[in-house]
Protein backbone atom coordinates (compact mmCIF):
# COMPACT_ATOMS: atom_id res chain seq x y z
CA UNK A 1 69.80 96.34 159.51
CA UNK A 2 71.99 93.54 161.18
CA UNK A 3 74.77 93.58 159.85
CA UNK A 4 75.83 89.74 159.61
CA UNK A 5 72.44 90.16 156.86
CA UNK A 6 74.09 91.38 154.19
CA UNK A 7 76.97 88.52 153.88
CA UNK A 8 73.78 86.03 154.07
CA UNK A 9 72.09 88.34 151.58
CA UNK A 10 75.16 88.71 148.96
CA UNK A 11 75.07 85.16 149.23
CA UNK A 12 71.65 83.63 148.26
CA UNK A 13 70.09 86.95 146.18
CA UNK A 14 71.15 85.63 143.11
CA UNK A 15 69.53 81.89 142.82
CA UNK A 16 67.27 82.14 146.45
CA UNK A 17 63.87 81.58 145.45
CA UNK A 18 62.01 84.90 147.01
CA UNK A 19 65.16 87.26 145.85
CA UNK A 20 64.20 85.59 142.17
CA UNK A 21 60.49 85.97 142.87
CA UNK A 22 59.92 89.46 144.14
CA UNK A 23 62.42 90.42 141.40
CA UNK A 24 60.22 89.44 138.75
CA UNK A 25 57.15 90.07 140.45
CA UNK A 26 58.73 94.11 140.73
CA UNK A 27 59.55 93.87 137.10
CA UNK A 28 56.09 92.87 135.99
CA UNK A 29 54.71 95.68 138.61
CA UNK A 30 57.04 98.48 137.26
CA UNK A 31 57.36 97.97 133.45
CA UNK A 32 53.85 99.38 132.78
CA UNK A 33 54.55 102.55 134.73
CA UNK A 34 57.92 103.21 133.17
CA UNK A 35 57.29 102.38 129.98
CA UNK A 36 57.07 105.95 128.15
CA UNK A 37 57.81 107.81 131.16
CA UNK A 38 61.23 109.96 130.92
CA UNK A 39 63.27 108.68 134.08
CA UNK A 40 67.01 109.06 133.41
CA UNK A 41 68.57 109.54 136.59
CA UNK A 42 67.15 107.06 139.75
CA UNK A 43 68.05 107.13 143.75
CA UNK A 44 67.69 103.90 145.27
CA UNK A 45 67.43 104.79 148.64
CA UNK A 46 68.28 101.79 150.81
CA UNK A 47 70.58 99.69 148.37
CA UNK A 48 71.70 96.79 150.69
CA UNK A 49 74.21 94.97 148.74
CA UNK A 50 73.18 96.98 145.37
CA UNK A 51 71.91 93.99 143.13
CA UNK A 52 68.79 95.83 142.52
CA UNK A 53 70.41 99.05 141.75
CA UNK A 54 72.55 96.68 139.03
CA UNK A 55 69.70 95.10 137.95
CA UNK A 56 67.80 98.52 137.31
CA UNK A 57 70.59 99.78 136.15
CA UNK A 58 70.89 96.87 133.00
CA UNK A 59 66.99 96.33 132.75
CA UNK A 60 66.17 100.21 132.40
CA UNK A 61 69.06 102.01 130.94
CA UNK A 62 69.09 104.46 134.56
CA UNK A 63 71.40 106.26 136.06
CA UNK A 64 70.96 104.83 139.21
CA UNK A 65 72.68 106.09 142.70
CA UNK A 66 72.64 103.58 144.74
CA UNK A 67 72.67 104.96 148.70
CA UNK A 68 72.72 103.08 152.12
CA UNK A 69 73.52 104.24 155.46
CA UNK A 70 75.67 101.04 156.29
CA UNK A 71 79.13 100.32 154.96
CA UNK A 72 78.56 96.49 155.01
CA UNK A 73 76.49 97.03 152.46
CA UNK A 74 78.01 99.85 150.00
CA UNK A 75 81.07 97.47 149.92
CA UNK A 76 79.52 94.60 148.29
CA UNK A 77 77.77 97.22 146.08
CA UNK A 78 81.65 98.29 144.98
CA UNK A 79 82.26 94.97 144.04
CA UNK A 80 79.76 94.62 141.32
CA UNK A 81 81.41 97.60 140.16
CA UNK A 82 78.47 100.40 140.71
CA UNK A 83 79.34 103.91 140.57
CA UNK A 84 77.89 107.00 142.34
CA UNK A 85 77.79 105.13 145.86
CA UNK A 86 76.78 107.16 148.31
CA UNK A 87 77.17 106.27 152.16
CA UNK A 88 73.83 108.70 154.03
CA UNK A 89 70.70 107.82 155.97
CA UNK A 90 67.55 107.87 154.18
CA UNK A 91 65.37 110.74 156.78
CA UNK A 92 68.44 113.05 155.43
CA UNK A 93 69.30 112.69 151.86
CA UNK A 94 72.29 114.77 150.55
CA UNK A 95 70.45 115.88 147.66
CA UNK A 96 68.80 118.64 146.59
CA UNK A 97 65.36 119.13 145.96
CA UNK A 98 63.90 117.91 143.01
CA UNK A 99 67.14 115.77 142.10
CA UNK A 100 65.61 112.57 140.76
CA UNK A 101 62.96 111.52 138.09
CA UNK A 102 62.50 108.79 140.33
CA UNK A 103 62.86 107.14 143.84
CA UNK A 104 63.20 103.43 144.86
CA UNK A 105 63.29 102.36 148.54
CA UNK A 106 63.06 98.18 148.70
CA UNK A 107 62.07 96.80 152.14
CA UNK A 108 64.18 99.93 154.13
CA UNK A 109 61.28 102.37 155.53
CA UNK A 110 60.07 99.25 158.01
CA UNK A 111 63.90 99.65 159.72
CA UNK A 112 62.25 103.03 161.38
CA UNK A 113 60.14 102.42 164.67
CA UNK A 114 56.59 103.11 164.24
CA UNK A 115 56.02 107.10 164.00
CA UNK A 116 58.84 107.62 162.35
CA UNK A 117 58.09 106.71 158.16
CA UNK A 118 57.05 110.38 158.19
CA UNK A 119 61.16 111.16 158.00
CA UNK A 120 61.69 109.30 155.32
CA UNK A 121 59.06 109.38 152.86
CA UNK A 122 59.05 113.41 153.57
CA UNK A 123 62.96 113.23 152.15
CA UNK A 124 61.53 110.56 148.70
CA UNK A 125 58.81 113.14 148.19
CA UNK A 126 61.46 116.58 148.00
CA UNK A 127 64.19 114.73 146.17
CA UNK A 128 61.74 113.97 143.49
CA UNK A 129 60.96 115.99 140.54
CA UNK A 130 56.90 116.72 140.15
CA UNK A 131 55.88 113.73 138.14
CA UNK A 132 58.25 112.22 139.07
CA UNK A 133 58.15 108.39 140.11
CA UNK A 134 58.48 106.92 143.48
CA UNK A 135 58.53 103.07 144.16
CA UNK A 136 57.93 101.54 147.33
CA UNK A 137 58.23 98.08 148.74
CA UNK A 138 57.53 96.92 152.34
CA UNK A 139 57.07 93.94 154.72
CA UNK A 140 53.04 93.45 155.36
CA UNK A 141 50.71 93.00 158.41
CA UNK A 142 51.89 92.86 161.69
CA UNK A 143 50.82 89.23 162.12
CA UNK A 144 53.35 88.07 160.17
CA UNK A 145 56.42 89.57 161.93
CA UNK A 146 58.62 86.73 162.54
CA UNK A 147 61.72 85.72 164.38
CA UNK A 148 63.22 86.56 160.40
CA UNK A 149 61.88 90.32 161.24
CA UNK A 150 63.66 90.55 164.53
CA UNK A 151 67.29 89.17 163.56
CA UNK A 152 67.10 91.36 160.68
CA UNK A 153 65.75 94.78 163.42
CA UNK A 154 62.53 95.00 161.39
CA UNK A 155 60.84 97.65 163.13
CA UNK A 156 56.82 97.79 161.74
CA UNK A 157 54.61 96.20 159.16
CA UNK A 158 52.47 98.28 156.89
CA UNK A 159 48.63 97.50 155.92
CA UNK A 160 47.30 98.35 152.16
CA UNK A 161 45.69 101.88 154.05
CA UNK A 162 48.43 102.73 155.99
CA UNK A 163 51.04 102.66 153.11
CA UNK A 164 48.51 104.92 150.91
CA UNK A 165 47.87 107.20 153.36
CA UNK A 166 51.43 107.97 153.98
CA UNK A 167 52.06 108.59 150.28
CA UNK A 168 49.18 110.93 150.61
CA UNK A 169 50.31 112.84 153.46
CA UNK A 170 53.52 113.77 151.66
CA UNK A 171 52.23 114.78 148.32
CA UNK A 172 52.82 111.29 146.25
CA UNK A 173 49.47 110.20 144.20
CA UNK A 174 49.16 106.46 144.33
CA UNK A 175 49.15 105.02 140.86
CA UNK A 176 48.68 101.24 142.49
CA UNK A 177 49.37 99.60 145.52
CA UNK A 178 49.28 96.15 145.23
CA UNK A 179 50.14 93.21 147.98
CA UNK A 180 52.53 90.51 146.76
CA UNK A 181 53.80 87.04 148.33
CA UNK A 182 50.45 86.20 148.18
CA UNK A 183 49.76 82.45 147.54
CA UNK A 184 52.11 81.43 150.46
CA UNK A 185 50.80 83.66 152.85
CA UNK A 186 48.44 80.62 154.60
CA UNK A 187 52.36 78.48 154.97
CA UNK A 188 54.06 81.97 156.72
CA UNK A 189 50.92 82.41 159.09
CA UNK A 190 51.25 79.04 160.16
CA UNK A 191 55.31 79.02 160.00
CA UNK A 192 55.03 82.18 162.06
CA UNK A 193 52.01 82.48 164.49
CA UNK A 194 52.66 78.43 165.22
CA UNK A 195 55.41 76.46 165.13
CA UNK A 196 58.20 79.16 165.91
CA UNK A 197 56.39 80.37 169.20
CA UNK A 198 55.91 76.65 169.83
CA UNK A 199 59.94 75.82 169.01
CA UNK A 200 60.90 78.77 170.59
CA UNK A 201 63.85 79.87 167.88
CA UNK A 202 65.61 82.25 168.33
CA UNK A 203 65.97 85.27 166.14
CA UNK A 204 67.80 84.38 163.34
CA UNK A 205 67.83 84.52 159.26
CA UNK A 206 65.42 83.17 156.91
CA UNK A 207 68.09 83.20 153.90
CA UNK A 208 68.86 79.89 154.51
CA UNK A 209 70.00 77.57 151.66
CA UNK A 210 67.59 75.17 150.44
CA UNK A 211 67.66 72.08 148.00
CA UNK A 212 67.63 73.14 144.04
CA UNK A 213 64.27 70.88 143.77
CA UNK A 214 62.57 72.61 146.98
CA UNK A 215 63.59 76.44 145.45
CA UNK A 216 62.46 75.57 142.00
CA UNK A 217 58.40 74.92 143.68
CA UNK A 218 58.99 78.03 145.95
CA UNK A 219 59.51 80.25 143.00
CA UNK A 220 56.63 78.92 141.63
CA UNK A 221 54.38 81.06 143.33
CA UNK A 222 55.64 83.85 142.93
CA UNK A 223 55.85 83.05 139.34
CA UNK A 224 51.93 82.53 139.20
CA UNK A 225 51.89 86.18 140.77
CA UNK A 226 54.19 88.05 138.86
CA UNK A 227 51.60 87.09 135.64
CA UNK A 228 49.02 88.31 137.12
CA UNK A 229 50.30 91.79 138.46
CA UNK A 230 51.65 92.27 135.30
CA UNK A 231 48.34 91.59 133.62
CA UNK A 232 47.08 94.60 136.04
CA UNK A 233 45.31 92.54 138.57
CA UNK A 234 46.67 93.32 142.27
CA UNK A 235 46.50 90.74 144.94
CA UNK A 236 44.14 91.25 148.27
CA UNK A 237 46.53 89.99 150.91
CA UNK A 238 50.06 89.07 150.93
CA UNK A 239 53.11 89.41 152.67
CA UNK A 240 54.57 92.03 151.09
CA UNK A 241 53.15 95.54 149.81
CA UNK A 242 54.12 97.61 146.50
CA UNK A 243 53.72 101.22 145.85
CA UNK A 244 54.03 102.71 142.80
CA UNK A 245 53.35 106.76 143.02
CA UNK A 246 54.13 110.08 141.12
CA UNK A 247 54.89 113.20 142.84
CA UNK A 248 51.99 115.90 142.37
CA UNK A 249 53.40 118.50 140.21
């Protein structure tokens, strides 16, 4: 990822509206599927700054290891005082087989050009225990790649099929799959497929700060959503995509 990301990231992911959002919205996805399930120790592969490894961490009880290939990132995670950092690239986990009751990979897999997800997910699938739990989160549809997608080297866009079919290839039995970032996906086509070709921006950012009133009726959505994937409904459309999977014994 760029790095000049993950100081705009370590910035906003506390009170920014979608870092609030797809938290809860993950929450509501996840507790079902965890709840009675033996997970003690957890690789988040991809950490970024490491809030969601903390937040897992609190929420769950885990023994989380939080890993990322970039420094940038890993030292922000030190800050918040996480243990068991470890610095490695996802396609070659220093782990052995079998290591983890469950994986988590946040918005990280789309970072690999388009081919190369096999690499990856092959390395979630053998560091998990069978039965074990792997969670999955990516950026949706290629129409909605933005000038956000390119600043931040967003490399491909997954589709509901595509993302199931590559947990099938590598031995991972979808338990759901579920779009998110739903209900404001008609204001990001139109952000996205309009005005920025017409502007012609630049790559840059889309953590920018916004007013407290305007964040409060942007979280609002995803608010509305997080209810109803935790009621067991998934959404059609959306511009992200959640996995949730268990390793086939």
């Amino acid at each position: 990822m760029n790095p000049a990301e993950f100081a705009n990231i370590a910035q906003a992911e506390q009170a920014f509206w979608w870092y609030q959002g797809m938290r809860d919205i993950l929450s509501r996805f996840l507790d079902p599927l965890v709840s009675g399930r033996r997970v003690r120790s957890v690789l988040e592969a991809g950490c970024g700054t490491g809030y969601n490894a903390l937040e897992l961490q609190q929420r769950h009880g885990w023994q989380v290891f939080p890993l990322d290939l970039q420094m940038e990132g890993l030292a922000y995670a030190r800050t918040m005082g996480l243990a068991r950092l470890v610095q490695a690239d996802i396609a070659s986990l220093p782990f052995r087989s079998a290591a983890f009751d469950a994986v988590v990979s946040l918005d990280v897999i789309v970072h690999f050009p388009r081919g190369a997800e096999d690499r990856p997910f092959a390395e979630f699938a053998r560091v998990l225990a069978p039965g074990g739990l792997l969670v999955l989160r990516v950026s949706a549809l290629d129409m909605l790649r933005s000038r956000h997608s390119q600043f931040t080297c967003e490399r491909q866009r997954f589709t509901r099929t595509r993302l199931t079919q590559l947990a099938a290839r590598h031995g991972i039995r979808v338990i759901r799959c579920s779009y998110a970032n739903a209900i404001l996906f008609p204001v990001a086509l139109a952000k996205f497929r309009l005005w920025e070709p017409l502007t012609g921006q630049a790559p840059q950012s889309g953590v920018q700060p916004v007013s407290g009133w305007l964040n409060r009726i942007l979280r609002l959505p995803l608010a509305a959503e997080g209810s109803w994937l935790g009621a067991g409904f998934n959404l059609p459309v959306g511009q992200s995509l959640i996995l949730a999977g268990e390793k086939i014994a």
